[in-house]
PDB file of N, CA and C in Angstrom:
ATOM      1  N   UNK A   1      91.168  97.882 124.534  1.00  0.00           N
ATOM      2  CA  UNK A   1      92.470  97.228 124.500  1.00  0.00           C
ATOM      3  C   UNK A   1      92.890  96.934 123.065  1.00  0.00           C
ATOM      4  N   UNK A   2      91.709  96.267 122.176  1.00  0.00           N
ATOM      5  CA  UNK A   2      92.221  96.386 120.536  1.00  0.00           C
ATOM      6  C   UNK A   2      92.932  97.637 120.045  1.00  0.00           C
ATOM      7  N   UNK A   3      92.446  98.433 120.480  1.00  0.00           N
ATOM      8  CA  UNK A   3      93.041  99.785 119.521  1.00  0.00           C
ATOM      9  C   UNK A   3      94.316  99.711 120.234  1.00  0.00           C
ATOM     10  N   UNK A   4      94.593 100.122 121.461  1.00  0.00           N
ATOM     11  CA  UNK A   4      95.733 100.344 121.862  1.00  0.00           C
ATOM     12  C   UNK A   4      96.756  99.115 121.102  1.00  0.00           C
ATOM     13  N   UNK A   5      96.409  97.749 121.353  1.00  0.00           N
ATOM     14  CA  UNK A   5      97.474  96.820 121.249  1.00  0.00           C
ATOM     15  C   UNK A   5      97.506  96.965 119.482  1.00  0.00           C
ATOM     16  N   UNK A   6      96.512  97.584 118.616  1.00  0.00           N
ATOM     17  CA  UNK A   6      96.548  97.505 116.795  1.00  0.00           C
ATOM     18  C   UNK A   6      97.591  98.999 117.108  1.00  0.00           C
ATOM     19  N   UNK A   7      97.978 100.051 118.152  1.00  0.00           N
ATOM     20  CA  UNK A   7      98.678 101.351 118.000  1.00  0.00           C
ATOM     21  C   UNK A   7      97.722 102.333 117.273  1.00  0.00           C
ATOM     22  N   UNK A   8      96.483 101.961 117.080  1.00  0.00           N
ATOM     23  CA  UNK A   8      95.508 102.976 116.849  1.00  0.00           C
ATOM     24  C   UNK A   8      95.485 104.313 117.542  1.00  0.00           C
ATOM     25  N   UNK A   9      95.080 103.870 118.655  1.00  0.00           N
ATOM     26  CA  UNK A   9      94.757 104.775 120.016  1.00  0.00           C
ATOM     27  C   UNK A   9      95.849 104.574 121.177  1.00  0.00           C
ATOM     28  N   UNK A  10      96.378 105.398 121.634  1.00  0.00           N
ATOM     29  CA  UNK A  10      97.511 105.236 122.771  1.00  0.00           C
ATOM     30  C   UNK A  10      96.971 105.838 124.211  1.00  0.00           C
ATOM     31  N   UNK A  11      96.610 104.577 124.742  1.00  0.00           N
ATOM     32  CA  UNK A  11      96.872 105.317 126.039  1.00  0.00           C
ATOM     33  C   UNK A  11      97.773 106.498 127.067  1.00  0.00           C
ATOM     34  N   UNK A  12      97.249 107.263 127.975  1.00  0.00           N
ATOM     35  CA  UNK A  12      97.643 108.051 128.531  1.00  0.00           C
ATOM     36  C   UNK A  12      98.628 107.374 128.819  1.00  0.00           C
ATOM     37  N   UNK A  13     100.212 108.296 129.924  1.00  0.00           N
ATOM     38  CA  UNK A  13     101.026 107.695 130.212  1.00  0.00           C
ATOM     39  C   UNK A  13     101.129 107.013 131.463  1.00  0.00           C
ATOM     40  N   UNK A  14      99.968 107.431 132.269  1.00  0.00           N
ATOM     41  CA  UNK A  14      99.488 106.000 133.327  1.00  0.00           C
ATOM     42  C   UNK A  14      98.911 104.622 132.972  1.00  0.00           C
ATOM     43  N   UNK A  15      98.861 104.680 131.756  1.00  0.00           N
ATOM     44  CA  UNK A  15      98.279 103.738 131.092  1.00  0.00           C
ATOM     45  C   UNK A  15      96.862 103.555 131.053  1.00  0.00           C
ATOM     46  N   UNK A  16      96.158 104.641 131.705  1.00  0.00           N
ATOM     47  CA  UNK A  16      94.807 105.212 131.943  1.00  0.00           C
ATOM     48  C   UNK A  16      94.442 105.000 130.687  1.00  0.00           C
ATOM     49  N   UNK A  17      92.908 104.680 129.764  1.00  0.00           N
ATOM     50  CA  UNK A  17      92.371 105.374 128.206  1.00  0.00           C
ATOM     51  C   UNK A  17      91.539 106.382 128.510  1.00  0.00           C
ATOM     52  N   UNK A  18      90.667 106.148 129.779  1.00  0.00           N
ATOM     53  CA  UNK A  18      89.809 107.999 129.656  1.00  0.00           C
ATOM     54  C   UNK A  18      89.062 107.973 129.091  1.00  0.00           C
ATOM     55  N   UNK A  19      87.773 107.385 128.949  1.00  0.00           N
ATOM     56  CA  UNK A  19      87.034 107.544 128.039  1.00  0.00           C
ATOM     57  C   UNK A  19      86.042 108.567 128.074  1.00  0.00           C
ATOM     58  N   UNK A  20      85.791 109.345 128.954  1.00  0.00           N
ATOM     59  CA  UNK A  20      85.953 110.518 129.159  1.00  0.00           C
ATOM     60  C   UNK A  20      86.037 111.807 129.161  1.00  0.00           C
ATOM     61  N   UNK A  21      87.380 111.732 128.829  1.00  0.00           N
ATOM     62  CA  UNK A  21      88.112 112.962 128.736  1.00  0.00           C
ATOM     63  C   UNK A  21      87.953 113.377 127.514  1.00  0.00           C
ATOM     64  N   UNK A  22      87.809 115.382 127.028  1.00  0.00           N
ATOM     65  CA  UNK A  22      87.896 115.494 126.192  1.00  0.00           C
ATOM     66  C   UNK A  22      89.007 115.242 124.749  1.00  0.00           C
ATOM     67  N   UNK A  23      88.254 114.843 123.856  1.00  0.00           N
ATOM     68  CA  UNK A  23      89.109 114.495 122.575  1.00  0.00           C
ATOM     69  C   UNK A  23      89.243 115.903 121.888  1.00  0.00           C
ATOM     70  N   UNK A  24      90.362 116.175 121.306  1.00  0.00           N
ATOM     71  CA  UNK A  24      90.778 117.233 120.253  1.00  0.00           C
ATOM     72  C   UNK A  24      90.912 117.136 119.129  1.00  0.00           C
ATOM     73  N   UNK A  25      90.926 118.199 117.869  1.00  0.00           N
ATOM     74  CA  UNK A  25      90.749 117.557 116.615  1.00  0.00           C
ATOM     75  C   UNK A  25      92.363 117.006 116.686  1.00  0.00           C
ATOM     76  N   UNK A  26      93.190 117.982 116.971  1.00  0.00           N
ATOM     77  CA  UNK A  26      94.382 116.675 116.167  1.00  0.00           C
ATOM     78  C   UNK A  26      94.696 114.741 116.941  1.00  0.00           C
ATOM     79  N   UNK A  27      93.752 115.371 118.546  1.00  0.00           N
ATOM     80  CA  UNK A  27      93.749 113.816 118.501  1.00  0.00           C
ATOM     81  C   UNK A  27      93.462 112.933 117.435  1.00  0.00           C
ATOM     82  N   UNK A  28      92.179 113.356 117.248  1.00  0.00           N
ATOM     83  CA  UNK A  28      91.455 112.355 116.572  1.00  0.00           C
ATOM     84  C   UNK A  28      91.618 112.573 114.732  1.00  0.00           C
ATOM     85  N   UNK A  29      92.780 113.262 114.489  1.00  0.00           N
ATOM     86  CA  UNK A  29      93.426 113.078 113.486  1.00  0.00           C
ATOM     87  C   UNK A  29      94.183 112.036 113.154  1.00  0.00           C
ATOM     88  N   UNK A  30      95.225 112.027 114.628  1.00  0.00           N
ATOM     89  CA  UNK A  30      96.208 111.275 114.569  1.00  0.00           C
ATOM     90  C   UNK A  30      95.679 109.747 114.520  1.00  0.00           C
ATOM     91  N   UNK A  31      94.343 109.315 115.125  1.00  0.00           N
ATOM     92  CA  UNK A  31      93.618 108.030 115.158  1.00  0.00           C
ATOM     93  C   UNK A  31      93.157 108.057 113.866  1.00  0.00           C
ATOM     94  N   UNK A  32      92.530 108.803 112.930  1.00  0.00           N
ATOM     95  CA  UNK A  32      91.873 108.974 111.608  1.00  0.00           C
ATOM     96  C   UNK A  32      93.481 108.137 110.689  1.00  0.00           C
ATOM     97  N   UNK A  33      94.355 109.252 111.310  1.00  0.00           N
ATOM     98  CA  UNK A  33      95.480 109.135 110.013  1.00  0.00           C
ATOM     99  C   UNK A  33      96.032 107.057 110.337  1.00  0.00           C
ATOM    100  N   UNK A  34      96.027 107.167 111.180  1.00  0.00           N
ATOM    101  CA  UNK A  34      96.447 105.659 111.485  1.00  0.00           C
ATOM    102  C   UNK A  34      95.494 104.654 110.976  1.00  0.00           C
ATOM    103  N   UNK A  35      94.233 104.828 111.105  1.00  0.00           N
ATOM    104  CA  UNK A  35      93.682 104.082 110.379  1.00  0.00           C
ATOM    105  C   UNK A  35      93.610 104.259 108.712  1.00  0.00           C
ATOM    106  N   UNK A  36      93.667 105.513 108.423  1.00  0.00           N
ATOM    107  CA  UNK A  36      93.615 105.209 107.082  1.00  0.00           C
ATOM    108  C   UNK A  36      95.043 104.406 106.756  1.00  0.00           C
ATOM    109  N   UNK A  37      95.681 104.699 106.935  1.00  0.00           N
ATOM    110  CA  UNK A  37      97.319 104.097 107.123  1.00  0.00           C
ATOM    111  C   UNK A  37      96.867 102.428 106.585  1.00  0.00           C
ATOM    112  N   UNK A  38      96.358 101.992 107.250  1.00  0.00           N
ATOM    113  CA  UNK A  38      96.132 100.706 107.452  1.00  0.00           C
ATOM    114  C   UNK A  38      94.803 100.341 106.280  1.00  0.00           C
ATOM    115  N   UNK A  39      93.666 101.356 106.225  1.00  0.00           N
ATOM    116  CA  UNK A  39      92.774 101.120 104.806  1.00  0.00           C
ATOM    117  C   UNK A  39      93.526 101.099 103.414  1.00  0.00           C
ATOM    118  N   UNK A  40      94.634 102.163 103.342  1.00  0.00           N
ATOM    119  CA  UNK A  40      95.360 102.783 102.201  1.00  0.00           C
ATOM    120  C   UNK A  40      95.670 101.709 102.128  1.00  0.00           C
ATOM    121  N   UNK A  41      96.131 100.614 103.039  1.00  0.00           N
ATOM    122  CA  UNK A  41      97.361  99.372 102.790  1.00  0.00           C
ATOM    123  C   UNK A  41      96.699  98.502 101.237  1.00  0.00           C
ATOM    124  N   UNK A  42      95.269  98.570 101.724  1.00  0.00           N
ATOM    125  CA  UNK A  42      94.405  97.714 100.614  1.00  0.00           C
ATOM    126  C   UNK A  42      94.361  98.458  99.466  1.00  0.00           C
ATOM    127  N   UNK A  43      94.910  99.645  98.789  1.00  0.00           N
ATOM    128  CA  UNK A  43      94.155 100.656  98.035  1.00  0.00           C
ATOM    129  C   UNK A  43      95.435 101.670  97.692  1.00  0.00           C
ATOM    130  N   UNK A  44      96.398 101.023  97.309  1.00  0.00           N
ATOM    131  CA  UNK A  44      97.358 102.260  97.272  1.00  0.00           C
ATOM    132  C   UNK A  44      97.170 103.346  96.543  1.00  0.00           C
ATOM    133  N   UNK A  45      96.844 103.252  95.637  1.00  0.00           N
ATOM    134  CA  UNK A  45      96.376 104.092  94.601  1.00  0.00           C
ATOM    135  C   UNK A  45      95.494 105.878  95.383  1.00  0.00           C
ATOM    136  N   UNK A  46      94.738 105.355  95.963  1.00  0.00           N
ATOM    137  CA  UNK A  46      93.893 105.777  97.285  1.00  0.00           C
ATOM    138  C   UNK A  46      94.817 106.302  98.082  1.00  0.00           C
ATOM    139  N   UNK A  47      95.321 106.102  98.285  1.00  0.00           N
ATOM    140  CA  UNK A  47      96.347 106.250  99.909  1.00  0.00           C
ATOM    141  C   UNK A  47      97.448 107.403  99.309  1.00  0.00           C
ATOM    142  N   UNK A  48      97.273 107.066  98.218  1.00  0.00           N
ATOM    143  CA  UNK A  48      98.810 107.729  97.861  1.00  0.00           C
ATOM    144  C   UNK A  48      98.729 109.224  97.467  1.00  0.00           C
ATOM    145  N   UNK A  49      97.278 109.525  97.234  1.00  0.00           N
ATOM    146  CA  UNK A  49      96.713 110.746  97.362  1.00  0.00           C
ATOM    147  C   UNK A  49      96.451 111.584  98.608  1.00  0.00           C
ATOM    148  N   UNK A  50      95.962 111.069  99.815  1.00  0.00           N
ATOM    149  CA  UNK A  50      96.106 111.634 101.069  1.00  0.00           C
ATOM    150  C   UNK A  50      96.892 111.547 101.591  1.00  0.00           C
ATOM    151  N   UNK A  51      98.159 110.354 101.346  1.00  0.00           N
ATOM    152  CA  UNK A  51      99.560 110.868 101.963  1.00  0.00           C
ATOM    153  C   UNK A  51     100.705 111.698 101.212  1.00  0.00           C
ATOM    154  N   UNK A  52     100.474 112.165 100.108  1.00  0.00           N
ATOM    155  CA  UNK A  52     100.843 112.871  99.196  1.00  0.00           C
ATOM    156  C   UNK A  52     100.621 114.723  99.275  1.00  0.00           C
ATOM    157  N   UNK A  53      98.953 114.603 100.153  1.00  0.00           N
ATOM    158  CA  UNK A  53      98.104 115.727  99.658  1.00  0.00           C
ATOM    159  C   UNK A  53      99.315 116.687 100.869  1.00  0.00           C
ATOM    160  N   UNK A  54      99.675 118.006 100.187  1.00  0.00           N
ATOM    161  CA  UNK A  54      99.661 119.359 101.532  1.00  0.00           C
ATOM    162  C   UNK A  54      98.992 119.890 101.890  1.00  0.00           C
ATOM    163  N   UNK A  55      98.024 119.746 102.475  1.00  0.00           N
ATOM    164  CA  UNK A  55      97.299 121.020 102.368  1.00  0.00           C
ATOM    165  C   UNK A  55      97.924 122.109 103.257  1.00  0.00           C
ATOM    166  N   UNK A  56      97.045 123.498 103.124  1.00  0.00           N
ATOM    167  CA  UNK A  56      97.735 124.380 104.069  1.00  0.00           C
ATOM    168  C   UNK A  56      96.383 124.999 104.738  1.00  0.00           C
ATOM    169  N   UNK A  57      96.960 125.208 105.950  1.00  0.00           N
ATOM    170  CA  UNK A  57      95.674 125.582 107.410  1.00  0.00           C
ATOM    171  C   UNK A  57      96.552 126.747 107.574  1.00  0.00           C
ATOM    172  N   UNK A  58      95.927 128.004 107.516  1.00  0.00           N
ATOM    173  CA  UNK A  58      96.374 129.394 108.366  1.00  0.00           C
ATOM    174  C   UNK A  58      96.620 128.938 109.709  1.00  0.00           C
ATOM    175  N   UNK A  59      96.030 127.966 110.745  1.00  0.00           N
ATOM    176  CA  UNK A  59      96.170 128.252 112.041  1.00  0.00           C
ATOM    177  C   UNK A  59      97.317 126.867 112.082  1.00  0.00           C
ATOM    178  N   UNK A  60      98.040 125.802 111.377  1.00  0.00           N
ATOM    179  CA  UNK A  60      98.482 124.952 111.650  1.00  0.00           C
ATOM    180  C   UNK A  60     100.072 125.198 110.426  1.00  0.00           C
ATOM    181  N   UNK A  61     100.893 124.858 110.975  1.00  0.00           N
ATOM    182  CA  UNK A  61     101.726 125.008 110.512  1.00  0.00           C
ATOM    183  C   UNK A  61     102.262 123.860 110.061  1.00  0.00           C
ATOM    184  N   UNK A  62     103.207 123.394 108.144  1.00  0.00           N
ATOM    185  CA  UNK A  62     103.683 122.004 108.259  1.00  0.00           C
ATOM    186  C   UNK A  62     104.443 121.472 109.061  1.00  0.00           C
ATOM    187  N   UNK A  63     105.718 122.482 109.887  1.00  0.00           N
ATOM    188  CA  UNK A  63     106.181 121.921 110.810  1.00  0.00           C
ATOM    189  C   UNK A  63     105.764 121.567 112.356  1.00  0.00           C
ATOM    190  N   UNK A  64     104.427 121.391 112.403  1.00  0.00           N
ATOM    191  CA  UNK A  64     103.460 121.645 113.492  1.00  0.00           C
ATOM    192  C   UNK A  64     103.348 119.664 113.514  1.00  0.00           C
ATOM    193  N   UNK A  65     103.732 119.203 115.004  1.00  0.00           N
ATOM    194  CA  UNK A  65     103.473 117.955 115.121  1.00  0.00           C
ATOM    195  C   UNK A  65     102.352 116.861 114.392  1.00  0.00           C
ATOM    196  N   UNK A  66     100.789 117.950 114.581  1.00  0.00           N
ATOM    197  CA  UNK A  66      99.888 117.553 113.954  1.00  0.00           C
ATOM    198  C   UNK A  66      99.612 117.569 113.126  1.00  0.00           C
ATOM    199  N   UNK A  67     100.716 118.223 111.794  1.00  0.00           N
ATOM    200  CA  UNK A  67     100.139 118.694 110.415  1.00  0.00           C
ATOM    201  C   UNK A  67      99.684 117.492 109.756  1.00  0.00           C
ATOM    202  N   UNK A  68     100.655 116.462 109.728  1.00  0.00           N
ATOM    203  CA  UNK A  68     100.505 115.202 109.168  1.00  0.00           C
ATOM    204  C   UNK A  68      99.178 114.440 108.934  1.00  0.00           C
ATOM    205  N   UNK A  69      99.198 114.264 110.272  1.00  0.00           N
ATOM    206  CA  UNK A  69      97.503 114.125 110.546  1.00  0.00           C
ATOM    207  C   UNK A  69      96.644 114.285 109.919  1.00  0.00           C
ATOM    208  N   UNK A  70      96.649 115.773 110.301  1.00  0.00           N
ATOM    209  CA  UNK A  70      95.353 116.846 109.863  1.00  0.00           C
ATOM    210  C   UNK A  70      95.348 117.035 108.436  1.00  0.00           C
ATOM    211  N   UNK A  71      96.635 117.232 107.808  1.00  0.00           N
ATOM    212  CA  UNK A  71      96.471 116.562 106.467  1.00  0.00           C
ATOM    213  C   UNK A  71      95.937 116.006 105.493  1.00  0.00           C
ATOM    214  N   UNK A  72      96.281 114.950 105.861  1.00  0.00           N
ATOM    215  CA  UNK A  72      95.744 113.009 105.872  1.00  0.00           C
ATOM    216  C   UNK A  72      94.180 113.341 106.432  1.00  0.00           C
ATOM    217  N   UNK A  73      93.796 113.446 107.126  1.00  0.00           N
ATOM    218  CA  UNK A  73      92.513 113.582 107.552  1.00  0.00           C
ATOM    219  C   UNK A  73      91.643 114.336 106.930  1.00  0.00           C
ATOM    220  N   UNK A  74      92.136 114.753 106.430  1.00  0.00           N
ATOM    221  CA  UNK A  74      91.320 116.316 105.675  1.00  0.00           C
ATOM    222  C   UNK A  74      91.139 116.016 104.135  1.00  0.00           C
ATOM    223  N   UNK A  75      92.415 115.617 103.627  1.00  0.00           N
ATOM    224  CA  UNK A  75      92.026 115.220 102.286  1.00  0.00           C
ATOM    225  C   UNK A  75      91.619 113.837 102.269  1.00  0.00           C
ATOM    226  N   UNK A  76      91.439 112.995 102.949  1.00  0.00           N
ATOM    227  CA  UNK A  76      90.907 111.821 102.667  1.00  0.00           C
ATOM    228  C   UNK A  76      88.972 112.289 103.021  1.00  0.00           C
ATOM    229  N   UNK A  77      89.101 113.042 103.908  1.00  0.00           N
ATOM    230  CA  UNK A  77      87.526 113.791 103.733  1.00  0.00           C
ATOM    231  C   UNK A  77      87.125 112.740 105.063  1.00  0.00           C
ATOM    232  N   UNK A  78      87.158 112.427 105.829  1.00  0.00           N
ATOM    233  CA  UNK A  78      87.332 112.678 106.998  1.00  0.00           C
ATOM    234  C   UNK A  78      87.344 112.891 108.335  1.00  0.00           C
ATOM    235  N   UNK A  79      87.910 114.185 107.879  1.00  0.00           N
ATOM    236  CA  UNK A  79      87.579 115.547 109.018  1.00  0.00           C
ATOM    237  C   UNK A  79      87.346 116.725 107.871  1.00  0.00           C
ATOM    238  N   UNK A  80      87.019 118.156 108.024  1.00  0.00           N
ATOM    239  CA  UNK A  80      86.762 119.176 107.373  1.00  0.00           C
ATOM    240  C   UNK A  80      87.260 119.972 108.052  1.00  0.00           C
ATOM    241  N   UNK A  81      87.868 120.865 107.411  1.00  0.00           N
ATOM    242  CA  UNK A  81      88.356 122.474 108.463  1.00  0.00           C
ATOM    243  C   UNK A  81      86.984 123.519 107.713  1.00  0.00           C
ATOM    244  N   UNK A  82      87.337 124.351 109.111  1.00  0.00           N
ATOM    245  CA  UNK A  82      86.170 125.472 108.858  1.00  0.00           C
ATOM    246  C   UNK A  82      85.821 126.239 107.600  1.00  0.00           C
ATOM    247  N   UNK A  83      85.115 127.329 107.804  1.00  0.00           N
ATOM    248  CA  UNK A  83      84.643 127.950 106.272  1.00  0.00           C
ATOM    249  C   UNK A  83      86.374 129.074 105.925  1.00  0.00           C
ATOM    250  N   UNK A  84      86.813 129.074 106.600  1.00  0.00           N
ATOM    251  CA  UNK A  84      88.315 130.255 106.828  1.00  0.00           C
ATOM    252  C   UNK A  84      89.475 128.729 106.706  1.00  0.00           C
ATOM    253  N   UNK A  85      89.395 127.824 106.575  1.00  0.00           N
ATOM    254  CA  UNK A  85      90.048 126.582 106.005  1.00  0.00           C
ATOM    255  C   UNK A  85      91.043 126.530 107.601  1.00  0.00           C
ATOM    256  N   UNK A  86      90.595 126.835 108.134  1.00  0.00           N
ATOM    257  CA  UNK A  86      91.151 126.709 109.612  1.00  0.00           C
ATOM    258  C   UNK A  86      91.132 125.215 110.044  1.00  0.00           C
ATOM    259  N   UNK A  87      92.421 124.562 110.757  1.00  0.00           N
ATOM    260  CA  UNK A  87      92.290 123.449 111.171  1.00  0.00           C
ATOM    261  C   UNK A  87      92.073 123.414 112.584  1.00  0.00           C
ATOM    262  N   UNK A  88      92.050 124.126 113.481  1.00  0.00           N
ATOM    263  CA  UNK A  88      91.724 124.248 114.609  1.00  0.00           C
ATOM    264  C   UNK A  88      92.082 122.683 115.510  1.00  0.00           C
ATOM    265  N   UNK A  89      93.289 122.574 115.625  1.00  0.00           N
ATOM    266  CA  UNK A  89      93.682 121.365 116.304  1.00  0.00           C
ATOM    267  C   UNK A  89      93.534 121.389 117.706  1.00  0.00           C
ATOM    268  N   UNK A  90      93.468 122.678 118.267  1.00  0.00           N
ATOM    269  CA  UNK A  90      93.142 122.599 119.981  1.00  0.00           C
ATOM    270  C   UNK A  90      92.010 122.429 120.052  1.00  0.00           C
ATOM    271  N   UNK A  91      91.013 122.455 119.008  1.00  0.00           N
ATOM    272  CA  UNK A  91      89.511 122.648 119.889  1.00  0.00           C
ATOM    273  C   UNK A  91      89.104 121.017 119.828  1.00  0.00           C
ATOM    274  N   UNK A  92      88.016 121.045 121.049  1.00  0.00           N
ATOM    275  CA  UNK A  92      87.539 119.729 121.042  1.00  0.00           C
ATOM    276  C   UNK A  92      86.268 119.170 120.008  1.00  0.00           C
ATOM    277  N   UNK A  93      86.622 117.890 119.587  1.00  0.00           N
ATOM    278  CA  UNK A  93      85.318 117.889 118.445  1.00  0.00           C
ATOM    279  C   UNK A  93      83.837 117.800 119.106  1.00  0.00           C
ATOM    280  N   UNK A  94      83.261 117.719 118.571  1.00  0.00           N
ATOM    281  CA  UNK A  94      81.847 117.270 118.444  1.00  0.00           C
ATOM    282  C   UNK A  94      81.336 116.600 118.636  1.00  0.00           C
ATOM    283  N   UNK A  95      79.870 116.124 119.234  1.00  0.00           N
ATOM    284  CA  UNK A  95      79.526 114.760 119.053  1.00  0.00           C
ATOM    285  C   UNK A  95      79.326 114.056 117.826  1.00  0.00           C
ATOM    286  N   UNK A  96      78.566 114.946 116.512  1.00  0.00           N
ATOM    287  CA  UNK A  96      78.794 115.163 115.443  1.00  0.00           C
ATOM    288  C   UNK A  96      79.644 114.622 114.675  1.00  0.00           C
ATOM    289  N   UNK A  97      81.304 115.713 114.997  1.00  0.00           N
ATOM    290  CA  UNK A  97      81.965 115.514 114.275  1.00  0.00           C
ATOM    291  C   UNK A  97      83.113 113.959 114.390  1.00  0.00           C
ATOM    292  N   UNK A  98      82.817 113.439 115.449  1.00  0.00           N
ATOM    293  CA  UNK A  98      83.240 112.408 115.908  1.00  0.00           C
ATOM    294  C   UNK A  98      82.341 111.161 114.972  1.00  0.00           C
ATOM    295  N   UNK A  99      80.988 111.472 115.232  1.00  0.00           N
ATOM    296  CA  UNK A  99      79.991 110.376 114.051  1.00  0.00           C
ATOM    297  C   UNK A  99      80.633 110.386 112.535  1.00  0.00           C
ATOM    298  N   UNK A 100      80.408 111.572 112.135  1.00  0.00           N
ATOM    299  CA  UNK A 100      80.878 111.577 110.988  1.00  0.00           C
ATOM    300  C   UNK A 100      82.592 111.214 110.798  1.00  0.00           C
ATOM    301  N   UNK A 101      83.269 111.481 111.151  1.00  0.00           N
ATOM    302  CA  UNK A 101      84.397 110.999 110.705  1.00  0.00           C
ATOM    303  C   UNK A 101      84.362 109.194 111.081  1.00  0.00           C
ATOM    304  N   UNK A 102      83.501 108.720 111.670  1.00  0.00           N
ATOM    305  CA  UNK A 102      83.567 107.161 112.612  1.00  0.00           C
ATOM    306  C   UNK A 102      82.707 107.234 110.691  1.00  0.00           C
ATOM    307  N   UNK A 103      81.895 107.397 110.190  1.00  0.00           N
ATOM    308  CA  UNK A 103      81.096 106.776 109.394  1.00  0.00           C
ATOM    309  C   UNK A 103      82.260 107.284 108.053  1.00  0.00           C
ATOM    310  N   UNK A 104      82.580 107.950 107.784  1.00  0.00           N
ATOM    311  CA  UNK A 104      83.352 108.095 106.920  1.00  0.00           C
ATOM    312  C   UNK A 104      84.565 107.292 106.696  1.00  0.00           C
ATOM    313  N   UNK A 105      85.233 106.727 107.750  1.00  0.00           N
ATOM    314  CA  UNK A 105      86.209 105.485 107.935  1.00  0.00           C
ATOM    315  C   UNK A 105      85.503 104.173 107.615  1.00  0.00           C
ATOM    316  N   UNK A 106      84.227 104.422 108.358  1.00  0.00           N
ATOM    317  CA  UNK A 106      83.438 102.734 107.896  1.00  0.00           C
ATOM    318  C   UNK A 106      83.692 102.832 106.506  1.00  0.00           C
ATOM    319  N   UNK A 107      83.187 103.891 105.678  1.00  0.00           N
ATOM    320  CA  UNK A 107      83.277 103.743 104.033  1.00  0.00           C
ATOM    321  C   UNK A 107      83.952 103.593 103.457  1.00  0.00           C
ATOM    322  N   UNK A 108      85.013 104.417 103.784  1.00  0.00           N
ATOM    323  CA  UNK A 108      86.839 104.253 102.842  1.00  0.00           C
ATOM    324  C   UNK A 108      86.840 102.679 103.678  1.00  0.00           C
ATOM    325  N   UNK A 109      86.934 102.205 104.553  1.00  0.00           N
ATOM    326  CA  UNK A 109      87.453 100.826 104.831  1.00  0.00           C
ATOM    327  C   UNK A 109      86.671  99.677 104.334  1.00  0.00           C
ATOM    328  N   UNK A 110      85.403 100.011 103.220  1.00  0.00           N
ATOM    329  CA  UNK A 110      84.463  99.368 102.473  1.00  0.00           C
ATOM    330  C   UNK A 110      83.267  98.372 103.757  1.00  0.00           C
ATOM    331  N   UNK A 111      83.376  98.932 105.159  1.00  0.00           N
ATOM    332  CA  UNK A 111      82.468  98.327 106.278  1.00  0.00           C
ATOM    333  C   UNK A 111      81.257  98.663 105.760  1.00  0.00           C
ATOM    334  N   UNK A 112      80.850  99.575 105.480  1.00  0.00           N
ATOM    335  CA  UNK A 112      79.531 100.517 105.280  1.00  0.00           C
ATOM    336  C   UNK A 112      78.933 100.466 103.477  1.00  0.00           C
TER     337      UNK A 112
END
């Protein structure tokens, strides 16, 4: 219920969360980018580099809903796209890649 009511994480539109269900990378972009959103607040200097950064993904386009995100996620380090710099926003992450980006937020947010 924290995340949803901080707009972190949005519930489904039954108001279901699913814990569950598979996560995708640009989901868990769009949760990455929101929180940094909110770390950057402390750190502009910081922030102003991953909301600044373009990067470019062969498989994601800037006018692509998730670019933003994946972006933000990517140059703040993160998330990582593949060895072909692929952002692969349909596929589902990892157990892995879910740890690591959870421990990589602890750090930029100075928890860790």
């Amino acid at each position: 219920m924290s995340v949803a009511r901080a707009g972190i994480m949005e519930p489904f539109a039954n108001h279901a969360f699913q814990p569950r269900a598979v996560v995708r990378r640009a989901e868990l972009a769009q949760v990455a980018a929101r929180l940094l959103t909110r770390i950057g607040a402390r750190s502009a200097g910081t922030a102003r580099a991953w909301e600044n950064a373009r990067l470019v993904f062969p498989d994601l386009a800037p006018t692509h809903l998730a670019y933003p995100a994946a972006s933000i996620a990517v140059a703040a380090g993160v998330m990582k796209t593949r060895a072909d710099n692929t952002f692969q926003p349909s596929r589902p992450i990892t157990g892995a890649e879910a740890v690591e980006a959870a421990a990589k937020l602890e750090s930029l947010a100075g928890l860790k």
